[in-house]
C-alpha atoms as a PDB file:
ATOM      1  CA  UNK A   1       8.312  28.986 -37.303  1.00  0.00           C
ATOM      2  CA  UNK A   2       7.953  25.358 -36.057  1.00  0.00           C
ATOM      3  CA  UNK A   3       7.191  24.780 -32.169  1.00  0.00           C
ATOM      4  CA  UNK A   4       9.753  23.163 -29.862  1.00  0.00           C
ATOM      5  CA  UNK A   5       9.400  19.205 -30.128  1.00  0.00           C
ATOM      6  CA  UNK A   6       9.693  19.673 -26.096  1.00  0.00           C
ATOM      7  CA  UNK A   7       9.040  23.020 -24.044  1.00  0.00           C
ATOM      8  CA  UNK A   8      11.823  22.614 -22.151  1.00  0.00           C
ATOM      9  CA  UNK A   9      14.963  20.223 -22.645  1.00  0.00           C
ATOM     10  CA  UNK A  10      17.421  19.697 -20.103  1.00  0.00           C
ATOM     11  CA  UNK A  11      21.129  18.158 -20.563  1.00  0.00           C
ATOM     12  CA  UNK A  12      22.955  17.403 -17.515  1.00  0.00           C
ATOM     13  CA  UNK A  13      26.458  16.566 -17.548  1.00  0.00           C
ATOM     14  CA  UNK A  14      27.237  13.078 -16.136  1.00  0.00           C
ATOM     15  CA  UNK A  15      30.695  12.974 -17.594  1.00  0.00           C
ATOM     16  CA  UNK A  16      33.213  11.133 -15.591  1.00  0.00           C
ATOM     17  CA  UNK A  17      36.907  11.519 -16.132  1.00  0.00           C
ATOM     18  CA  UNK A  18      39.124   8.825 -16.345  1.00  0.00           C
ATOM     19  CA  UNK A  19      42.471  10.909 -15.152  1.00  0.00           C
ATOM     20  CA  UNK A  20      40.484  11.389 -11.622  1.00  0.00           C
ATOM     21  CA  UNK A  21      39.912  15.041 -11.821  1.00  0.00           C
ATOM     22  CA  UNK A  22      37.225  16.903 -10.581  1.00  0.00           C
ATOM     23  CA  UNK A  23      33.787  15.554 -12.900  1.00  0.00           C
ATOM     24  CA  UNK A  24      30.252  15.916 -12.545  1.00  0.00           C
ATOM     25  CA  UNK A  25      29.835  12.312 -12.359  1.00  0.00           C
ATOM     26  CA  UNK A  26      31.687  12.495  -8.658  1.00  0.00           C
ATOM     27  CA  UNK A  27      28.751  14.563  -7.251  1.00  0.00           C
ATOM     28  CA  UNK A  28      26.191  11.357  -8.473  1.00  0.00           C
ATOM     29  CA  UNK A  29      24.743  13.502 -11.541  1.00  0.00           C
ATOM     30  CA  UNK A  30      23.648  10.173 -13.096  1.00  0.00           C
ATOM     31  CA  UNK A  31      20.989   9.252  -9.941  1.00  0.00           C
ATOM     32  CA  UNK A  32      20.291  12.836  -9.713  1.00  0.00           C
ATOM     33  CA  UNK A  33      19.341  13.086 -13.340  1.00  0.00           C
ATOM     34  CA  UNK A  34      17.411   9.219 -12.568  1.00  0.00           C
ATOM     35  CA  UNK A  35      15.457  11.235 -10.054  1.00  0.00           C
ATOM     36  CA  UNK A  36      14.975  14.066 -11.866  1.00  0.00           C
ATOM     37  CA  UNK A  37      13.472  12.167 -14.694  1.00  0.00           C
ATOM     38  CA  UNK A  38      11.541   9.506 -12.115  1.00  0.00           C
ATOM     39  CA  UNK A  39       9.786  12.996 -11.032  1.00  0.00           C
ATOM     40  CA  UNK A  40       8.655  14.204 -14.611  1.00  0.00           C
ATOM     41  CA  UNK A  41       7.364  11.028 -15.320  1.00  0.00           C
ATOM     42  CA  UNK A  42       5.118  10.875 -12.123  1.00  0.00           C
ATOM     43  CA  UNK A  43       3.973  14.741 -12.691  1.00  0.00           C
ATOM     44  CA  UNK A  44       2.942  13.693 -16.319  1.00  0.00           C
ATOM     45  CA  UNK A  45       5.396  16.072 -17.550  1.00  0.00           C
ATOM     46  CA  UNK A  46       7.827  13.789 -19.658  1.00  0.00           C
ATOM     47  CA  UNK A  47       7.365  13.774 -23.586  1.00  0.00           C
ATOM     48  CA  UNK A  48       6.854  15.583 -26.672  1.00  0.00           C
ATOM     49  CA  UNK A  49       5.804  19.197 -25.837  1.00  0.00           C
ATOM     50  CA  UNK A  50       6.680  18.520 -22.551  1.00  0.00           C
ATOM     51  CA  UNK A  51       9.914  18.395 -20.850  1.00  0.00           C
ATOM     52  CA  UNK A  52      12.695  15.938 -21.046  1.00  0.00           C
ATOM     53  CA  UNK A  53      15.873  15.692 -18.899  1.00  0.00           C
ATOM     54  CA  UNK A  54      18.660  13.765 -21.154  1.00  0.00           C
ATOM     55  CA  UNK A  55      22.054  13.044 -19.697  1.00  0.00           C
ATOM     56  CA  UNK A  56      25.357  14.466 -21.304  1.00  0.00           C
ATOM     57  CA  UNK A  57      28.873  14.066 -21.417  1.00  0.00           C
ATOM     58  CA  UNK A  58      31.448  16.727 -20.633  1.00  0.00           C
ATOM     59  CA  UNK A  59      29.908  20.648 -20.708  1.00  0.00           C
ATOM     60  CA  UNK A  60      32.925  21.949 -19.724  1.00  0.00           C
ATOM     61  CA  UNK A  61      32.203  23.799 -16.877  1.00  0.00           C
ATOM     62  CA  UNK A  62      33.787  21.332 -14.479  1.00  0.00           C
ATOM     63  CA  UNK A  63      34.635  23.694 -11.677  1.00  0.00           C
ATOM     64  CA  UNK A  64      30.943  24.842 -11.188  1.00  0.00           C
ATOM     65  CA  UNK A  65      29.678  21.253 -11.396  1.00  0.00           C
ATOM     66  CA  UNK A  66      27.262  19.208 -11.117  1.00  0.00           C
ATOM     67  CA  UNK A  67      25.694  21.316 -13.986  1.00  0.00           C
ATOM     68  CA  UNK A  68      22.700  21.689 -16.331  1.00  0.00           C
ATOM     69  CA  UNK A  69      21.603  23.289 -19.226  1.00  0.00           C
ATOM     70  CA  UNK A  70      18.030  24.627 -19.887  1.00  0.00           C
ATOM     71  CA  UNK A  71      16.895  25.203 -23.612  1.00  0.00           C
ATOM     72  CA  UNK A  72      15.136  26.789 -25.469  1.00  0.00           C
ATOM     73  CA  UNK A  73      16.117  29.798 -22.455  1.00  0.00           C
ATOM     74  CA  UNK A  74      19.993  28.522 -22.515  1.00  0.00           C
ATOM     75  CA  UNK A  75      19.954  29.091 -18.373  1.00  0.00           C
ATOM     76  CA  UNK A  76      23.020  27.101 -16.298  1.00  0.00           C
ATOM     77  CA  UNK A  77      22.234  25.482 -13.014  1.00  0.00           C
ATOM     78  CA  UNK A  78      25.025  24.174 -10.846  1.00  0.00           C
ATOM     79  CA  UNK A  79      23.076  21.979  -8.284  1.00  0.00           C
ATOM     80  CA  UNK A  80      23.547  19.561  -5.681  1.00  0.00           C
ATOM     81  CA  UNK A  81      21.115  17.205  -4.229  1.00  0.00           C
ATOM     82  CA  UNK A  82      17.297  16.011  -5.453  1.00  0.00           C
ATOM     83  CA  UNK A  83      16.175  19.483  -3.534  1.00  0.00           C
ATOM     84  CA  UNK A  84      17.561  21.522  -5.582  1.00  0.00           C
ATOM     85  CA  UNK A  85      16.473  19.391  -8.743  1.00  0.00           C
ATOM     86  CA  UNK A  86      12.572  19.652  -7.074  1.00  0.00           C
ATOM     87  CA  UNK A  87      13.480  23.383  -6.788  1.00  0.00           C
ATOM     88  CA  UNK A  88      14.345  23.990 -10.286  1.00  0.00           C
ATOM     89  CA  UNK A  89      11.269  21.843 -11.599  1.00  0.00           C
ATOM     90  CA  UNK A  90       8.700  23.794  -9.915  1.00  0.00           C
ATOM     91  CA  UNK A  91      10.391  26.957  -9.706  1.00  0.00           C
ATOM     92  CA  UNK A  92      12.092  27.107 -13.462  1.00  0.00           C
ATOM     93  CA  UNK A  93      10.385  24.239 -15.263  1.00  0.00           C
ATOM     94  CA  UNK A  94       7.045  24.470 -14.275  1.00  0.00           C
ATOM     95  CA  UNK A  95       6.504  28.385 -13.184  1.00  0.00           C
ATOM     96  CA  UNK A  96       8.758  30.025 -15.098  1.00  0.00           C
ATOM     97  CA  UNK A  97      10.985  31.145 -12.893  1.00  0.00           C
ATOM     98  CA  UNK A  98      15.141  31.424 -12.890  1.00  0.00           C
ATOM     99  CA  UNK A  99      16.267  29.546  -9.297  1.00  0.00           C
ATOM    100  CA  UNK A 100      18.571  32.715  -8.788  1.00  0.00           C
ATOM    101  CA  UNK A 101      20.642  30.753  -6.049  1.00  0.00           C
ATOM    102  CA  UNK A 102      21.801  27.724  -8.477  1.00  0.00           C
ATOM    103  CA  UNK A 103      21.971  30.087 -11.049  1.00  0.00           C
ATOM    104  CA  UNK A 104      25.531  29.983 -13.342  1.00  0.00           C
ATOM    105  CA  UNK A 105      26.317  33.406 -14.180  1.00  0.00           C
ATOM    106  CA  UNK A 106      29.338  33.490 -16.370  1.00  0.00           C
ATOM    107  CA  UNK A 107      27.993  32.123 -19.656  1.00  0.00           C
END
């Protein structure tokens, strides 16, 4: 079996609606995700066999948003400032760790 190009690869939603419901996007998922990255890079941790944080559009779980996807574990954070984003990098990311408080549960 081959080995993950990353070991872990995050999509967060940054979709923004344009009939003015509720979106990720309102909740500033696109600077969250610009810090989010901004931190990998300093850590050393962006890049092949490392992690990567890459932006997406809609994930459909508007209601729980901002949101996030984890593979290759498939785990859902809702989150909502650069805390919780440090949170989830050294709790999930880097020690393995589900951040049961941001946690999505209905998958």
């Amino acid at each position: 079996m081959a080995e993950n190009y990353y070991q872990h690869h995050v999509f967060m939603c940054e979709n923004k609606r344009s009939d003015g419901a509720s979106c990720c996007e309102d909740n500033n998922a696109s600077a969250i995700r610009a810090y989010a990255k901004q931190q990998l890079k300093d850590k050393g941790l962006w890049g092949k066999g490392k992690i990567r944080f890459n932006s997406a559009g809609c994930l459909a779980r508007c209601a729980q948003g901002p949101v996030m996807v984890i593979y290759p574990e498939e785990t859902w954070y809702s989150y909502i400032d650069e805390q919780d984003i440090d949170e989830i990098i050294s709790e999930h990311l880097l020690g393995g760790k589900v951040v049961e408080r941001l946690l999505i549960l209905d998958n």
